[in-house]
N, C-alpha and C. Protein backbone atom coordinates (compact mmCIF):
# COMPACT_ATOMS: atom_id res chain seq x y z
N UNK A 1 0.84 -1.19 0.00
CA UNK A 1 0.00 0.00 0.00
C UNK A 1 0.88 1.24 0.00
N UNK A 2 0.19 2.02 -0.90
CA UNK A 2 1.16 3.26 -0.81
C UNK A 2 0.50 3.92 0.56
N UNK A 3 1.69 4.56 1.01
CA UNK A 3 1.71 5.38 2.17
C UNK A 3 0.60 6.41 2.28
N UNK A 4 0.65 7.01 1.39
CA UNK A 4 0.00 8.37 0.85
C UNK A 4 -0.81 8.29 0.62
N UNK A 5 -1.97 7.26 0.27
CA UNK A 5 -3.08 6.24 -0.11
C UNK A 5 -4.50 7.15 1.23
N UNK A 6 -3.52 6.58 2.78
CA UNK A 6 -4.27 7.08 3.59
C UNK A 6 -3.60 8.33 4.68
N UNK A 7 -4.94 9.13 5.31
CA UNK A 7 -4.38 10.44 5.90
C UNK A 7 -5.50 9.88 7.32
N UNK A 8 -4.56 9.68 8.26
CA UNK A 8 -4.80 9.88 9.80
C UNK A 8 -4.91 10.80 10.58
N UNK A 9 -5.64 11.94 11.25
CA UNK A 9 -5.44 12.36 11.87
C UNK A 9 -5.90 11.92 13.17
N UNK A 10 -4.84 13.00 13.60
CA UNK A 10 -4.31 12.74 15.31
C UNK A 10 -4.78 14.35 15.90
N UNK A 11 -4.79 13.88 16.96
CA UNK A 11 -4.75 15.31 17.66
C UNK A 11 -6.02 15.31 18.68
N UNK A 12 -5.60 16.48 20.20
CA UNK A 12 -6.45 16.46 21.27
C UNK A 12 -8.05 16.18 21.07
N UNK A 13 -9.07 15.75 21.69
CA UNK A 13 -10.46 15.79 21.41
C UNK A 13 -11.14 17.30 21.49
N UNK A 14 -11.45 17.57 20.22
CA UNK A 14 -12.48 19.11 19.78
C UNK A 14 -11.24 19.71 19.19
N UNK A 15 -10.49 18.63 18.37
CA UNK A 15 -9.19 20.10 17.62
C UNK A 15 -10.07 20.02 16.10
N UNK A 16 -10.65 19.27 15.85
CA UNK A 16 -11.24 19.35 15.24
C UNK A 16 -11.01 18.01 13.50
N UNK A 17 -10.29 17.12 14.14
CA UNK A 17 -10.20 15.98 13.32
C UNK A 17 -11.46 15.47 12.73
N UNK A 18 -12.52 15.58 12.91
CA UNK A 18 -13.60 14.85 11.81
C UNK A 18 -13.76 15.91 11.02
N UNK A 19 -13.83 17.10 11.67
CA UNK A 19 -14.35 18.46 10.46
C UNK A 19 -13.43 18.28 8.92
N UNK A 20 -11.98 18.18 10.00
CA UNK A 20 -10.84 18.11 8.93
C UNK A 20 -11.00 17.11 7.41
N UNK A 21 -11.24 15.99 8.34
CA UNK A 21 -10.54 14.87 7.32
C UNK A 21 -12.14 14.30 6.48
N UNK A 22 -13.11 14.83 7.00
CA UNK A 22 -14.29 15.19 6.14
C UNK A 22 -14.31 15.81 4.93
N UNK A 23 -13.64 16.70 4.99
CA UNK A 23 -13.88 17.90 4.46
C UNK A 23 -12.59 17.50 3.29
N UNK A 24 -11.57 17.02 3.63
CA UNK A 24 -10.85 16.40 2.93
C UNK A 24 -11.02 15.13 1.94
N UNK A 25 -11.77 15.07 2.63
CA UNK A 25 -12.47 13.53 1.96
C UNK A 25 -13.08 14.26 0.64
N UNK A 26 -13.84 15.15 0.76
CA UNK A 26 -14.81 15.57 0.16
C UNK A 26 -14.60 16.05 -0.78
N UNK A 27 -13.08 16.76 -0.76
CA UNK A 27 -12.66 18.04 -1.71
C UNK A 27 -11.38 16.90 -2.71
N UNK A 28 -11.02 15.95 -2.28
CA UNK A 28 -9.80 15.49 -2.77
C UNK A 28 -10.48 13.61 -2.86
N UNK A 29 -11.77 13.39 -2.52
CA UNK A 29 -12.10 11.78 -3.15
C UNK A 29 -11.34 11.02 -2.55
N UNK A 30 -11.51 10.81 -1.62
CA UNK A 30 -11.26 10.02 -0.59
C UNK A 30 -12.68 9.16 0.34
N UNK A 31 -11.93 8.25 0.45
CA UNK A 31 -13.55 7.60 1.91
C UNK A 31 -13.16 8.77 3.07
N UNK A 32 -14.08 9.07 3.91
CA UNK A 32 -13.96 9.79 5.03
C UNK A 32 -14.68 8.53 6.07
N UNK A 33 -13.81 8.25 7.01
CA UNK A 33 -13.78 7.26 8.25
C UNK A 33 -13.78 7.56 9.89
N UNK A 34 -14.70 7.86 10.51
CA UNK A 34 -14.23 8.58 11.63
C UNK A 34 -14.56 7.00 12.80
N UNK A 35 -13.01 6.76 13.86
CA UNK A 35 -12.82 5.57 14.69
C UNK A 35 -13.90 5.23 15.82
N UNK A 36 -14.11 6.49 16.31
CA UNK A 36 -15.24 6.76 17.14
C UNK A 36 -16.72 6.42 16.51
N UNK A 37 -17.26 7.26 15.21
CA UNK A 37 -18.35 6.44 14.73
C UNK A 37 -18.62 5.16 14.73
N UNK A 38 -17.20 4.66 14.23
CA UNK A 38 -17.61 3.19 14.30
C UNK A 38 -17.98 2.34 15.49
N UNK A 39 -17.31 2.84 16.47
CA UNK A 39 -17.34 2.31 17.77
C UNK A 39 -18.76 2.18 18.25
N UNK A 40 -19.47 3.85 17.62
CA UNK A 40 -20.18 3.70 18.39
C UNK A 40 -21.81 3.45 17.59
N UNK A 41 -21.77 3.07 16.30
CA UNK A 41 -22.58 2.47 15.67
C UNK A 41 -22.14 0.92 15.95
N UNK A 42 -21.22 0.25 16.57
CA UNK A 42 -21.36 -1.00 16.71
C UNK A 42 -21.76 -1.25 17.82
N UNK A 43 -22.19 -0.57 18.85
CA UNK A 43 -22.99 -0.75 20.30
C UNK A 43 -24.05 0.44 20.41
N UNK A 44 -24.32 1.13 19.48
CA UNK A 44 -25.58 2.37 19.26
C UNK A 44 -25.75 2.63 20.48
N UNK A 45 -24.51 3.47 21.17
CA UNK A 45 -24.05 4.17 22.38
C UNK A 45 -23.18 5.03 22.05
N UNK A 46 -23.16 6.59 22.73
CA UNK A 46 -22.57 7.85 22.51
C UNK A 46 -21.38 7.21 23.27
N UNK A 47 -19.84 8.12 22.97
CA UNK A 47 -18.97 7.74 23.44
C UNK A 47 -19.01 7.51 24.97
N UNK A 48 -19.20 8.92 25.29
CA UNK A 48 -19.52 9.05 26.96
C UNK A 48 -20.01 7.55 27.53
N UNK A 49 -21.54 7.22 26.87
CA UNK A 49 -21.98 5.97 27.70
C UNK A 49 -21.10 4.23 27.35
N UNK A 50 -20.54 4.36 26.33
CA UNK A 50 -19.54 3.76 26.75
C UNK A 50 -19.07 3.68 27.55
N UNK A 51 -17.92 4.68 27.69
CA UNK A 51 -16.88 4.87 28.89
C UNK A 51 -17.42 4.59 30.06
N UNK A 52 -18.85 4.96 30.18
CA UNK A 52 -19.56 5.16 31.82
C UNK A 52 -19.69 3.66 32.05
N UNK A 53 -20.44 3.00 31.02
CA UNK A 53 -20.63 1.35 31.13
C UNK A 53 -19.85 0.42 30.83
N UNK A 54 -18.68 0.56 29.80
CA UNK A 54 -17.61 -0.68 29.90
C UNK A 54 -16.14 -0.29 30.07
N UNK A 55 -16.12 1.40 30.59
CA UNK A 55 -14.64 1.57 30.66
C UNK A 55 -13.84 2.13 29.70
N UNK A 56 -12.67 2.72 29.93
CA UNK A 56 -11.97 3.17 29.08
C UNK A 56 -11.58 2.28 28.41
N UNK A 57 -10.69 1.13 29.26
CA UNK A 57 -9.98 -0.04 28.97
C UNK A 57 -10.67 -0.31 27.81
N UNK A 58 -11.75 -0.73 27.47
CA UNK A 58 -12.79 -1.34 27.07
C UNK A 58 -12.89 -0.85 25.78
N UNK A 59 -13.08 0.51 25.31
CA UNK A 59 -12.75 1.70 24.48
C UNK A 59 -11.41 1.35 23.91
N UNK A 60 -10.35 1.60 24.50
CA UNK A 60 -9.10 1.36 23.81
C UNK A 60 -8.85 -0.02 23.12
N UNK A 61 -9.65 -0.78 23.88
CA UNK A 61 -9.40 -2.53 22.87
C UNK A 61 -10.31 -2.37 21.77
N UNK A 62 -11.31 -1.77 21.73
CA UNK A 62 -12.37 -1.02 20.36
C UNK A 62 -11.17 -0.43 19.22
N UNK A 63 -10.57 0.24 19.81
CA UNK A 63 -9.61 1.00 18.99
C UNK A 63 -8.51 0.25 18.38
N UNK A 64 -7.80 -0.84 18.86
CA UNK A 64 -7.02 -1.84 18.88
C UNK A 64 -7.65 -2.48 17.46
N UNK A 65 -8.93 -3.12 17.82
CA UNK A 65 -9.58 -3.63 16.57
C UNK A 65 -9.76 -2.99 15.04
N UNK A 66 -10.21 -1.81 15.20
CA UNK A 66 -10.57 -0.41 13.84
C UNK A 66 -8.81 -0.52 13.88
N UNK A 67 -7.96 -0.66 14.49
CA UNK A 67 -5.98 -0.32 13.77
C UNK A 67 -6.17 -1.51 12.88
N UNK A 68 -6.74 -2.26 13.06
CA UNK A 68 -6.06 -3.79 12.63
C UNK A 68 -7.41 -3.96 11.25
N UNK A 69 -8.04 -3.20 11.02
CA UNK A 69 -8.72 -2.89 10.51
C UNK A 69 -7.88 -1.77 9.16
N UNK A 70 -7.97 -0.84 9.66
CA UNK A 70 -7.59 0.64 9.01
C UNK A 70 -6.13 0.16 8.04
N UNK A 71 -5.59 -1.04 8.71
CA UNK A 71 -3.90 -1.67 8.31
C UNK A 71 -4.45 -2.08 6.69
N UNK A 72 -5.50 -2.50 6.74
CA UNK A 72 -5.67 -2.87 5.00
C UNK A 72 -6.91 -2.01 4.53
N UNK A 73 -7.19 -0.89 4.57
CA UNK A 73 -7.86 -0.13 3.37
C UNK A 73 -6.91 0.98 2.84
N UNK A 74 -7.63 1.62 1.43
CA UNK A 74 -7.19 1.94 0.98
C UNK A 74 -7.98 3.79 0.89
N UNK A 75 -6.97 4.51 0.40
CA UNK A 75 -7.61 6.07 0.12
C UNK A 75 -8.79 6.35 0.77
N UNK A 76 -8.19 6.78 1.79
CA UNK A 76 -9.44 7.12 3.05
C UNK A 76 -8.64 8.49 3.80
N UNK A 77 -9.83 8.77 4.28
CA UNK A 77 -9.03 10.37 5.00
C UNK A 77 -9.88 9.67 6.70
N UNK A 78 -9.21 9.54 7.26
CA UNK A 78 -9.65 9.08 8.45
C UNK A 78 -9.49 9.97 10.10
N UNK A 79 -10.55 10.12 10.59
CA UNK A 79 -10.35 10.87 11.90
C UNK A 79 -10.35 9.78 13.02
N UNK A 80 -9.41 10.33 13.65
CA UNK A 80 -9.39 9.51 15.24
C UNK A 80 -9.52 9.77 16.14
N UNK A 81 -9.89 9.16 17.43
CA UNK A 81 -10.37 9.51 18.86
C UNK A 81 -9.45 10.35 18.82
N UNK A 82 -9.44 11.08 20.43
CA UNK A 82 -8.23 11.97 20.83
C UNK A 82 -7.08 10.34 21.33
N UNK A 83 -7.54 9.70 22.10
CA UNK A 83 -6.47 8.63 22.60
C UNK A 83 -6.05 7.56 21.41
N UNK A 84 -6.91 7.51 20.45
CA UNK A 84 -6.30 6.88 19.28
C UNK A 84 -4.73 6.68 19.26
N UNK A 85 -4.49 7.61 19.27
CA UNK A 85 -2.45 7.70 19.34
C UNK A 85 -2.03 6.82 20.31
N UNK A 86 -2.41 6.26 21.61
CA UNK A 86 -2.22 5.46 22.22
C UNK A 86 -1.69 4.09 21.94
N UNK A 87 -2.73 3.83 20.13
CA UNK A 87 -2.32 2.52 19.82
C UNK A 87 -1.06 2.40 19.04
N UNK A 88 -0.37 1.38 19.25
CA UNK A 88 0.96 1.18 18.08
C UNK A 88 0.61 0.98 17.12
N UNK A 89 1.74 1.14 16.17
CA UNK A 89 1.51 0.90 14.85
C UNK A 89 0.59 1.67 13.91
N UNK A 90 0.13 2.38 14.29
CA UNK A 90 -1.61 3.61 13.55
C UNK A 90 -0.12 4.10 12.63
N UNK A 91 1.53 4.41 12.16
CA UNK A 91 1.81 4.79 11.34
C UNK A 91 2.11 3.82 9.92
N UNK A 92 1.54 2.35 10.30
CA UNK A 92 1.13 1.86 9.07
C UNK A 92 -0.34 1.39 8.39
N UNK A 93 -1.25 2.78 9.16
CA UNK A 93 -2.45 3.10 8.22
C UNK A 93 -2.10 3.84 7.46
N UNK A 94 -1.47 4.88 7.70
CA UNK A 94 -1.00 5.80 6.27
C UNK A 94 -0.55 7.16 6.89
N UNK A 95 -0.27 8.12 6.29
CA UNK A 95 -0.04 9.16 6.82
C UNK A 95 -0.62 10.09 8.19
N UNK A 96 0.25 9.90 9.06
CA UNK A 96 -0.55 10.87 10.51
C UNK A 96 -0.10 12.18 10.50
N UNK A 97 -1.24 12.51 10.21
CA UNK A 97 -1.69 14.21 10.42
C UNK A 97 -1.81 14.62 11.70
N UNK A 98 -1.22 15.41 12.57
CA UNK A 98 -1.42 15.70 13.77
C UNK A 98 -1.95 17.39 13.73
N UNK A 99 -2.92 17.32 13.91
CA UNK A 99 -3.89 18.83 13.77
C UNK A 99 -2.92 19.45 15.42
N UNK A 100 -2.88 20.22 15.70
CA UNK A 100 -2.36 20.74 16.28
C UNK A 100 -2.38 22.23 17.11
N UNK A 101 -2.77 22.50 18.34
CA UNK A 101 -3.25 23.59 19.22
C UNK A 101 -3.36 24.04 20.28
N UNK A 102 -3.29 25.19 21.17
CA UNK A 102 -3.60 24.78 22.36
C UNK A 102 -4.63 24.46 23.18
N UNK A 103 -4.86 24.41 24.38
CA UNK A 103 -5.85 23.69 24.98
C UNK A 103 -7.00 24.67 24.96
N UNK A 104 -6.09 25.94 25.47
CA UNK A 104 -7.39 26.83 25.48
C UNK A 104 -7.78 27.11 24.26
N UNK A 105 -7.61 27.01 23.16
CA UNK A 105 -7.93 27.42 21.59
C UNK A 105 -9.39 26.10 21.55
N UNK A 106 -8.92 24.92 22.00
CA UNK A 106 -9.70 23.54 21.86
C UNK A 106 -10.68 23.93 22.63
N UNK A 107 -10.64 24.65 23.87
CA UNK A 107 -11.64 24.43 24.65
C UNK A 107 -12.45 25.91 24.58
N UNK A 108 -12.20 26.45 23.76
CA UNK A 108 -12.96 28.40 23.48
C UNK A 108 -13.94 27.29 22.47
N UNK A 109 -13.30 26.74 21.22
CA UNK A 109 -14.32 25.97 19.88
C UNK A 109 -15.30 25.19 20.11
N UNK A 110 -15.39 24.57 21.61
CA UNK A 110 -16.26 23.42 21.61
C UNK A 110 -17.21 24.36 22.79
N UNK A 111 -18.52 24.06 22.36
CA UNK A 111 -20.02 24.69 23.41
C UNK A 111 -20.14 22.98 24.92
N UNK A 112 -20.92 24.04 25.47
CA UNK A 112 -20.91 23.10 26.65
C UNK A 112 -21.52 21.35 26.47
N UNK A 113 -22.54 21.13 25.11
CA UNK A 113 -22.58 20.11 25.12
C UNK A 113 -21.72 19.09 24.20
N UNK A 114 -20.33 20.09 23.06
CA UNK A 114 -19.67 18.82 23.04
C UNK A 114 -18.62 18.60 23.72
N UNK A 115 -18.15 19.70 25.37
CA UNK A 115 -17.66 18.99 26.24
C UNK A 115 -18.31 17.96 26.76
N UNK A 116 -19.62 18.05 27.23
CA UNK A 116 -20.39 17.04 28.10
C UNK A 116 -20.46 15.46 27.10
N UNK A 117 -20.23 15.44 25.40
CA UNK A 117 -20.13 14.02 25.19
C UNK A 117 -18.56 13.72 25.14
N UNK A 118 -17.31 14.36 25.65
CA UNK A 118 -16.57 13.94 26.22
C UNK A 118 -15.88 13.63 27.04
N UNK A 119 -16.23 11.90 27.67
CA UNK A 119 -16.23 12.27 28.61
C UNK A 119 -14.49 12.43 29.81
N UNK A 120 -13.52 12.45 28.49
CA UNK A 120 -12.31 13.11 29.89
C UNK A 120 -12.19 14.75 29.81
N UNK A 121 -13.17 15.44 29.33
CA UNK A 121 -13.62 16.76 29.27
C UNK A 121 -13.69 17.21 30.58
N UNK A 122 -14.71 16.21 30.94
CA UNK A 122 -15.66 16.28 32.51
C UNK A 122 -14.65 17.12 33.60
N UNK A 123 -13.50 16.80 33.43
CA UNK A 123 -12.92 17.91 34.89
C UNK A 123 -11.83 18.35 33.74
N UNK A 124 -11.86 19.72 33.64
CA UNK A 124 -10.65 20.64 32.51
C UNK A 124 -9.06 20.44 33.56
N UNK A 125 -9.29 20.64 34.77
CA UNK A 125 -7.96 20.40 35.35
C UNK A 125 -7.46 18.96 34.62
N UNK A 126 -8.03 17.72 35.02
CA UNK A 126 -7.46 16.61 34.52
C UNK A 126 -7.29 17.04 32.99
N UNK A 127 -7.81 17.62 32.21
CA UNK A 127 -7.83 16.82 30.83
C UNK A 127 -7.04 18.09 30.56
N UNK A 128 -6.42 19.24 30.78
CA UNK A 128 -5.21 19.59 30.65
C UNK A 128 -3.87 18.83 30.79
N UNK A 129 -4.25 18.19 32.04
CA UNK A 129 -3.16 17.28 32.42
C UNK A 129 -2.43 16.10 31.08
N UNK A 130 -3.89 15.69 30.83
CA UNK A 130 -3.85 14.69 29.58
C UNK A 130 -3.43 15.66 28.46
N UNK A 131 -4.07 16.36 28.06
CA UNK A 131 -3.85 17.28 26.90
C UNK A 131 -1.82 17.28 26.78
N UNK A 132 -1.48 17.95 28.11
CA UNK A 132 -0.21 17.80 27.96
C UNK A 132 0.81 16.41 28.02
N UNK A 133 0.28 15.38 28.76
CA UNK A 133 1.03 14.16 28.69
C UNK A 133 0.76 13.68 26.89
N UNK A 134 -0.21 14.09 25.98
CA UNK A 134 -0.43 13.08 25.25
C UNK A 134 0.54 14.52 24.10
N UNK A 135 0.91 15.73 23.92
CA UNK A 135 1.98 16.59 23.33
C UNK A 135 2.62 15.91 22.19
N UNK A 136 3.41 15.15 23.12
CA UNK A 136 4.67 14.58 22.62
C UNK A 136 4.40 13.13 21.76
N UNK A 137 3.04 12.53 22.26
CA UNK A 137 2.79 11.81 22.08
C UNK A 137 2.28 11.90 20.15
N UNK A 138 1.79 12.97 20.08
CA UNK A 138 0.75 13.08 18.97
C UNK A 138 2.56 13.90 17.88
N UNK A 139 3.33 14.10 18.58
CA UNK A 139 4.64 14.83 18.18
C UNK A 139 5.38 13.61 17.26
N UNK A 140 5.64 13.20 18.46
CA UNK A 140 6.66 11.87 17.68
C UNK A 140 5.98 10.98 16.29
N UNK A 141 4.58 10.30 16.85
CA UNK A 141 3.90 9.85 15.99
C UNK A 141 3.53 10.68 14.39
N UNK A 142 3.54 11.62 13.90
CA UNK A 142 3.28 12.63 13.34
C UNK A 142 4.32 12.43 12.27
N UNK A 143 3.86 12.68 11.07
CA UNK A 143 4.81 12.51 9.68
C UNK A 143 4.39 14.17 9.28
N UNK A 144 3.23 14.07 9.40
CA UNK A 144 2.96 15.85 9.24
C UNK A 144 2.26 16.78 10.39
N UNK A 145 2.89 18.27 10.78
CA UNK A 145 2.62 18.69 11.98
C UNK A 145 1.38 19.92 11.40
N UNK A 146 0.15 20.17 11.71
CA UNK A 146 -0.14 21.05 10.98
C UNK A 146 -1.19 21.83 12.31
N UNK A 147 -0.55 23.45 12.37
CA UNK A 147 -1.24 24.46 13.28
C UNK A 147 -2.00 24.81 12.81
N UNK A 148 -3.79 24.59 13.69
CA UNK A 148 -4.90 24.82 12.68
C UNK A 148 -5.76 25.94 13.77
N UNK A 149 -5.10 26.85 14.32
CA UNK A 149 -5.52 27.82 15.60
C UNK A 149 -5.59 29.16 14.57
N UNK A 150 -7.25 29.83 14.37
CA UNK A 150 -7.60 30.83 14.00
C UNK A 150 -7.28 30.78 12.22
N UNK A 151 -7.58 29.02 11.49
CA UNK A 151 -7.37 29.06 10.13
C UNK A 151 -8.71 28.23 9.46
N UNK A 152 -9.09 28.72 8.64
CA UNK A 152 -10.45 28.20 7.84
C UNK A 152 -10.19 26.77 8.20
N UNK A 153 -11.40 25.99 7.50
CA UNK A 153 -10.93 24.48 7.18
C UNK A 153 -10.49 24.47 5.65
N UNK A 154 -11.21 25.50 4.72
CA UNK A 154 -10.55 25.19 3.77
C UNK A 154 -8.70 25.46 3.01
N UNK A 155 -8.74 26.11 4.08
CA UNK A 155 -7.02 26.91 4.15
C UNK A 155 -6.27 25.83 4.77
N UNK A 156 -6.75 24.99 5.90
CA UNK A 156 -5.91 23.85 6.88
C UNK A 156 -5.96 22.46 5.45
N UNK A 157 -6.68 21.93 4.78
CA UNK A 157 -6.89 21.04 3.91
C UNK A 157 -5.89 21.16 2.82
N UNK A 158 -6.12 22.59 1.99
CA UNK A 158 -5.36 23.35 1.14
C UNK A 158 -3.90 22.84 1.82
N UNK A 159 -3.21 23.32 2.82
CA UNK A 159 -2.08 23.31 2.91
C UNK A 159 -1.39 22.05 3.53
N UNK A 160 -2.40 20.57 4.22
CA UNK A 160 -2.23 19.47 4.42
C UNK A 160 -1.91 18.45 2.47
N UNK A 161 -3.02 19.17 1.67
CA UNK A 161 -2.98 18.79 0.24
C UNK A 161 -1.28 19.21 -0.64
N UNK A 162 -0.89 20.60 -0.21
CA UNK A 162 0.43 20.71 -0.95
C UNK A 162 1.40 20.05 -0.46
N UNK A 163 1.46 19.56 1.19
CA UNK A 163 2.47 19.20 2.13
C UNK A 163 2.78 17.83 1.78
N UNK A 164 1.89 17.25 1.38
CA UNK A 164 1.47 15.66 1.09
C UNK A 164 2.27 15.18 -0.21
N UNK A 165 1.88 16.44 -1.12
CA UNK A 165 2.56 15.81 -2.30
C UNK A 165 4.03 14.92 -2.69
């Protein structure tokens, strides 16, 4: 599989990875795939009630499955949880896009109810905490770094599309 085939993004929860790689999908013919939908059309439960009823743990082996999955398709623009990055190997789905921002930029964009369907939102002290342990995380993993704080979507796509070539 060519590399370039597929585009991953990465990055904190509300940076805005489904808008992105939607919208990418859309403009450049691609499948658009988001990890979380799937999850949660295969138990027709919002993320939150997941988490509340089988756990994070539980969630991340969901995610484990969609990698081992995502390892054989082809030309897809795909969005991922925020902990997605957690799993190994997500850099032989295809290219990881790491959208990229700060916390307070993430947390001015999102209204009070799509903090409330996430649920490590629920206390901002902790999920700063996370925000910053997972940095480096979404850093290293990352083939492309792209700052999307106060830029259209069609300007962030545009310049993920020339970077790629």
């Amino acid at each position: 599989m060519n590399k370039k085939d597929n585009f991953l993004f990465v990055g904190f929860m509300g940076c805005g990875k489904t808008t992105i790689a939607r919208a990418y999908a859309q403009r450049y013919d691609k499948f658009f795939i988001d990890t979380d939908e799937l999850i949660k059309n295969k138990f027709n439960l919002e993320v939150h009630e997941i988490f509340s009823t089988y756990g994070e743990s539980f969630f991340r082996n969901e995610e484990k499955k969609i990698l081992h999955f995502l390892q054989h398709i082809k030309n897809s623009s795909i969005a991922s949880g925020g902990g997605f990055i957690k799993q190994k190997k997500i850099n032989e789905i295809g290219v990881v896009i790491y959208l990229k921002s700060t916390f307070e930029f993430i947390i001015k964009r999102l209204d009070k109810t799509q903090i409330h369907t996430r649920p490590l939102l629920s206390n901002l002290a902790n999920a700063k905490i996370l925000f910053d342990q997972r940095i480096q995380k979404y850093e290293k993993k990352a083939d492309l770094i792209i700052d999307i704080e106060n830029k259209e979507v069609e300007d962030i796509i545009s310049q993920i599309h020339k970077e790629v070539k």
